[in-house]
PDB file of N, CA and C in Angstrom:
ATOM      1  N   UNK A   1      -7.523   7.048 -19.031  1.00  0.00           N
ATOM      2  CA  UNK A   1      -6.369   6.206 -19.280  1.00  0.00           C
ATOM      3  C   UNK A   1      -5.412   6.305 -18.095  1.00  0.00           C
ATOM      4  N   UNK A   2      -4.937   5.214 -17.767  1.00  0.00           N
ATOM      5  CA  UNK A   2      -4.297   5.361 -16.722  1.00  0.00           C
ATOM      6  C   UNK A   2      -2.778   5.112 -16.875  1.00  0.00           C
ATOM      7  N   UNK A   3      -1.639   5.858 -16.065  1.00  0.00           N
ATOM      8  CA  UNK A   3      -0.342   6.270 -16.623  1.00  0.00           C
ATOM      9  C   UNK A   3       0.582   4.681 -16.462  1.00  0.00           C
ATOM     10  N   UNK A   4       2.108   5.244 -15.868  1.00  0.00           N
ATOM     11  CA  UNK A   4       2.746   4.171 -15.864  1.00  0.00           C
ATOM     12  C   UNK A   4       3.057   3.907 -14.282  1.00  0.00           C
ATOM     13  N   UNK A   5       2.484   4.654 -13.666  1.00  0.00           N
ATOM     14  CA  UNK A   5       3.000   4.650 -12.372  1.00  0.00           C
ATOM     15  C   UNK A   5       1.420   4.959 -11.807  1.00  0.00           C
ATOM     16  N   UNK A   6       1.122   3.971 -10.709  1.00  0.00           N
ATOM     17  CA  UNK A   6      -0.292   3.889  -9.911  1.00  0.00           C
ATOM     18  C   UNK A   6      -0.162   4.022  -9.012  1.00  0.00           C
ATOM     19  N   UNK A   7      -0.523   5.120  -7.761  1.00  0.00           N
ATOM     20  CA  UNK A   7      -0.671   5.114  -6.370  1.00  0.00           C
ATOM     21  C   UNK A   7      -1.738   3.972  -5.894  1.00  0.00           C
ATOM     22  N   UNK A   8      -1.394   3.421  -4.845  1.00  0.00           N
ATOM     23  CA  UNK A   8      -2.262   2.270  -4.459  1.00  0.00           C
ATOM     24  C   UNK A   8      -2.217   2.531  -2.882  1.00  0.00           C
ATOM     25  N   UNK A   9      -2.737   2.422  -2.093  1.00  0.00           N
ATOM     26  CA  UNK A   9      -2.808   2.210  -0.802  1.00  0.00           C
ATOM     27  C   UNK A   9      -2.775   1.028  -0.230  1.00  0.00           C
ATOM     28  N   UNK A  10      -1.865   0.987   0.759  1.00  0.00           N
ATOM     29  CA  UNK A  10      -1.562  -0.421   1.192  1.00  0.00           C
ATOM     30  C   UNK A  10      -1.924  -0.586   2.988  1.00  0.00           C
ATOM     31  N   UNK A  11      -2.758  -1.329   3.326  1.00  0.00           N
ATOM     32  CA  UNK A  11      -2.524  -1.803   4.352  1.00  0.00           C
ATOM     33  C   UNK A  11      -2.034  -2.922   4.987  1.00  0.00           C
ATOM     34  N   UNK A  12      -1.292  -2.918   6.486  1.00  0.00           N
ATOM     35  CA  UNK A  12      -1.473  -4.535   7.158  1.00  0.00           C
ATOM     36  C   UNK A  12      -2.558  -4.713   7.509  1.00  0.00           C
ATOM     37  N   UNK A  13      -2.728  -6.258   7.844  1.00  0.00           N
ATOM     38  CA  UNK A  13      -4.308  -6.842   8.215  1.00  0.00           C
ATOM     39  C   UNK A  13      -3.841  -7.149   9.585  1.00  0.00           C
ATOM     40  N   UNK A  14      -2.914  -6.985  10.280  1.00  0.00           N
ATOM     41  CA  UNK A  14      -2.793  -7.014  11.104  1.00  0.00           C
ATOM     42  C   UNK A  14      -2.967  -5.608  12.001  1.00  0.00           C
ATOM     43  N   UNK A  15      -2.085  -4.761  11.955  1.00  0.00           N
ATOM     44  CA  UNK A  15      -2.399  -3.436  12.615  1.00  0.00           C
ATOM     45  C   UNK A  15      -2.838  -2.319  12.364  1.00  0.00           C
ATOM     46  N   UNK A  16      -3.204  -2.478  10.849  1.00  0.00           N
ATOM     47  CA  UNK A  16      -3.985  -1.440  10.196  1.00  0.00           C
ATOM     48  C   UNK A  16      -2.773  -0.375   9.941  1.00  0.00           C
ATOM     49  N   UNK A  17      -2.239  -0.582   9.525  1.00  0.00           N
ATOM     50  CA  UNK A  17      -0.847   0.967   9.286  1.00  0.00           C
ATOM     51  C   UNK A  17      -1.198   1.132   8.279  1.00  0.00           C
ATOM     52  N   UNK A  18      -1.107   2.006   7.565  1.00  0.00           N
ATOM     53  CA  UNK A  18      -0.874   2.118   6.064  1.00  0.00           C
ATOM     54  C   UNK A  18      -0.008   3.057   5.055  1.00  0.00           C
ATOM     55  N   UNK A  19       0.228   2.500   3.729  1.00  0.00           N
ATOM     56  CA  UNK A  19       1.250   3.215   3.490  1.00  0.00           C
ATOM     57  C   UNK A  19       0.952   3.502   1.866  1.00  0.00           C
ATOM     58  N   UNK A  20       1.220   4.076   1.103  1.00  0.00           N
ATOM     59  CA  UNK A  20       0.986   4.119  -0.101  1.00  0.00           C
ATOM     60  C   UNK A  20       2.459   4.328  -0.868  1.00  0.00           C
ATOM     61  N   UNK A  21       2.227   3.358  -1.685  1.00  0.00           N
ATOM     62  CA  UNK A  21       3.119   3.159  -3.126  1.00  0.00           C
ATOM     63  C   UNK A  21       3.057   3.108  -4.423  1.00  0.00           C
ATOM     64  N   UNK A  22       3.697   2.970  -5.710  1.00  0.00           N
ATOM     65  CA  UNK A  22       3.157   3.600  -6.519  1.00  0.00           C
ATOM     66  C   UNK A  22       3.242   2.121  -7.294  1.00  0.00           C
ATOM     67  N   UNK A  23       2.609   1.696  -8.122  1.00  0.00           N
ATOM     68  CA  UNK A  23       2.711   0.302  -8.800  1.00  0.00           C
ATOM     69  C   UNK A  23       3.388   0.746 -10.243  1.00  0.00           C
ATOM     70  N   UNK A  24       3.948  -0.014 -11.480  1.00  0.00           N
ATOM     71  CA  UNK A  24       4.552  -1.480 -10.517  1.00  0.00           C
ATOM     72  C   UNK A  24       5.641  -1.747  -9.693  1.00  0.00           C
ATOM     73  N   UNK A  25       5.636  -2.307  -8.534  1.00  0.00           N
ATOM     74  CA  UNK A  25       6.356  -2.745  -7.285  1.00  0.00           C
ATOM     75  C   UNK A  25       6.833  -4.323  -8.245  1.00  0.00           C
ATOM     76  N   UNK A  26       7.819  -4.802  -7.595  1.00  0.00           N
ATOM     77  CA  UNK A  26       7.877  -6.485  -7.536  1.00  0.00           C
ATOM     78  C   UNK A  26       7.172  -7.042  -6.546  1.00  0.00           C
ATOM     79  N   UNK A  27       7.621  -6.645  -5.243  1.00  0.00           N
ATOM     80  CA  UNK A  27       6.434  -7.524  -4.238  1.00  0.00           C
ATOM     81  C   UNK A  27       6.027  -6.453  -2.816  1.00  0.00           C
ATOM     82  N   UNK A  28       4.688  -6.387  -2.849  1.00  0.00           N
ATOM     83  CA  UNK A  28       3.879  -5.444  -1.103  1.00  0.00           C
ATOM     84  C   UNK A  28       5.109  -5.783  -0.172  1.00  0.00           C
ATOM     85  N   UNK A  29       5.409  -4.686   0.127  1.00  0.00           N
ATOM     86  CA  UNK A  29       6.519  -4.641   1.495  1.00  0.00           C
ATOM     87  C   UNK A  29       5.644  -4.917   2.635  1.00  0.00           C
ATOM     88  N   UNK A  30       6.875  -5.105   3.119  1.00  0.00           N
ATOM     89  CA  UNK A  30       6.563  -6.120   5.011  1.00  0.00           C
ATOM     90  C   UNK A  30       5.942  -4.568   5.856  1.00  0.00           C
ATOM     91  N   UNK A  31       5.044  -4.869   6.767  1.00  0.00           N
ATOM     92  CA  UNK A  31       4.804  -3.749   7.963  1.00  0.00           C
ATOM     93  C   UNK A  31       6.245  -4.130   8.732  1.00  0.00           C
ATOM     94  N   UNK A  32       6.057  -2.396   9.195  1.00  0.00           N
ATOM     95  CA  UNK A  32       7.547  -1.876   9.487  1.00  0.00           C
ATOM     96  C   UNK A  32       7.268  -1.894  10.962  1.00  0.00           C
ATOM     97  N   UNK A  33       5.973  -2.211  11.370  1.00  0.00           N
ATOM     98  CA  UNK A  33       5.337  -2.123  13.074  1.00  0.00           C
ATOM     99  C   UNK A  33       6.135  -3.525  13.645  1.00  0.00           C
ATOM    100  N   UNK A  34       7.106  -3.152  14.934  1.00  0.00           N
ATOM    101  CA  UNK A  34       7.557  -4.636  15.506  1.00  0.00           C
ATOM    102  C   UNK A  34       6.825  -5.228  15.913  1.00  0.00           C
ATOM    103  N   UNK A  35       5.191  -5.464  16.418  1.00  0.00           N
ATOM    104  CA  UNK A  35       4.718  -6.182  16.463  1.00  0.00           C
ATOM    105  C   UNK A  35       3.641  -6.930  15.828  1.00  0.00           C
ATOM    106  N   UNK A  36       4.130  -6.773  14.225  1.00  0.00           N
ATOM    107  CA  UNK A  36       3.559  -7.627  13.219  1.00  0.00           C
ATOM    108  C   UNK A  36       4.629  -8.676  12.407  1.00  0.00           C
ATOM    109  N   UNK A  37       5.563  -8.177  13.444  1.00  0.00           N
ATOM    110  CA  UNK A  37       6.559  -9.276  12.412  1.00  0.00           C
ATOM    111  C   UNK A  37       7.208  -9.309  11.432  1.00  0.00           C
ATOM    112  N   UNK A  38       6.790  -8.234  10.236  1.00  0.00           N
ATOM    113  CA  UNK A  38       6.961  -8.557   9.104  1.00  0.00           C
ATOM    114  C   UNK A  38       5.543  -9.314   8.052  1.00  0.00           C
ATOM    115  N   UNK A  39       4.622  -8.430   8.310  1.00  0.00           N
ATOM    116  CA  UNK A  39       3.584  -9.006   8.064  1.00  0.00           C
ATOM    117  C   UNK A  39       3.403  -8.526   6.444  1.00  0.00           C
ATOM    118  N   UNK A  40       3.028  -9.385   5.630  1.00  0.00           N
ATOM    119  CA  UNK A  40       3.541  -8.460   4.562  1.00  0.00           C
ATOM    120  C   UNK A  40       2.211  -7.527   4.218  1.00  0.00           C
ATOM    121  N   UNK A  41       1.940  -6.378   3.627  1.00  0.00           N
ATOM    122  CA  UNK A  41       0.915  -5.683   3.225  1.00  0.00           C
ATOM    123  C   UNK A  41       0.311  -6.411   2.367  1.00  0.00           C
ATOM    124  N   UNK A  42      -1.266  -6.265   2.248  1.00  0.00           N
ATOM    125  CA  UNK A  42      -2.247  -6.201   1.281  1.00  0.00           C
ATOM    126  C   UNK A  42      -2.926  -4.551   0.817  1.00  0.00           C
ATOM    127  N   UNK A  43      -3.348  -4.624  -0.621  1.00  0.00           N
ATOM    128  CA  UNK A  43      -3.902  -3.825  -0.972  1.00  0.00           C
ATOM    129  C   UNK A  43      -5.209  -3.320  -0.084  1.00  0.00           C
ATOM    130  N   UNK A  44      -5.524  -2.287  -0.458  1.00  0.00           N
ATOM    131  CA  UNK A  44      -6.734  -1.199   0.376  1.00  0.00           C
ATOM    132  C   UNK A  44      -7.275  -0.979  -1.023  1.00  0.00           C
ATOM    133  N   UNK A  45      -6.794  -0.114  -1.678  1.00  0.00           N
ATOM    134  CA  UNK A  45      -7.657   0.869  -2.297  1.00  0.00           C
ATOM    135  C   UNK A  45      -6.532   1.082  -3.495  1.00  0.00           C
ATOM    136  N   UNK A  46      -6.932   1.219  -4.917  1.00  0.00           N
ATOM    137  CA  UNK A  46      -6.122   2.435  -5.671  1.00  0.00           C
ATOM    138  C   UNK A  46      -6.438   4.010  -5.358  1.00  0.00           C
ATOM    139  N   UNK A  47      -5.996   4.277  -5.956  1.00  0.00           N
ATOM    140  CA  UNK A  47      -5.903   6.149  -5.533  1.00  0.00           C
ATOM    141  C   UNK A  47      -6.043   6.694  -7.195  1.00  0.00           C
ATOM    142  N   UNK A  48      -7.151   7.160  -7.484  1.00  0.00           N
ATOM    143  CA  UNK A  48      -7.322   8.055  -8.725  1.00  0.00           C
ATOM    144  C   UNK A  48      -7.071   8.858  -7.999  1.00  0.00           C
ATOM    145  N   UNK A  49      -7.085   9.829  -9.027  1.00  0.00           N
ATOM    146  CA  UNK A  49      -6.659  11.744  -9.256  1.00  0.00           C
ATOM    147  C   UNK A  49      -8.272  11.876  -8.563  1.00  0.00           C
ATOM    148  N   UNK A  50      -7.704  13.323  -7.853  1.00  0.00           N
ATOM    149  CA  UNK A  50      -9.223  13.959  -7.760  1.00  0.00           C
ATOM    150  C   UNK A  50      -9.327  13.559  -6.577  1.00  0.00           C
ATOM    151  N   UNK A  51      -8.473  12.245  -5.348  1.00  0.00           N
ATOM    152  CA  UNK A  51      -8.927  12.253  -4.101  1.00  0.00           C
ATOM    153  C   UNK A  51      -7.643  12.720  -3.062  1.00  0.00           C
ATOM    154  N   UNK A  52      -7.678  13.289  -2.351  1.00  0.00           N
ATOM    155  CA  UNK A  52      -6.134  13.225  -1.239  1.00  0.00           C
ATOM    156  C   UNK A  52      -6.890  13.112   0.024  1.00  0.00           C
ATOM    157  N   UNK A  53      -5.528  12.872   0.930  1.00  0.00           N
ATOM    158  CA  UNK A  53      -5.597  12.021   2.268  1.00  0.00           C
ATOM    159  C   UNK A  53      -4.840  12.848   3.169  1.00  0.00           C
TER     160      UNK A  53
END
């Protein structure tokens, strides 16, 4: 069962940064890299228990 709060991994498709947040969010934040602009993130991956980075 899964709780109320989800780690998710987020990347840009632009420079590959990544960042992890916990869902639910309202909306994937912008890459913080100046030369993406403001690109906004897409999902990577969720994050179950049992893996670290």
């Amino acid at each position: 069962m899964r709780g109320d709060q989800e780690p998710v991994l987020l990347v840009c498709p632009k420079c590959r940064e990544t960042v992890i947040v916990y869902l639910p969010i309202e909306e994937f934040p912008r890459c913080q890299n100046p030369e993406c602009e403001g690109v906004k993130m897409i999902l990577e991956e969720l994050l179950d228990e049992g893996k670290s980075y």
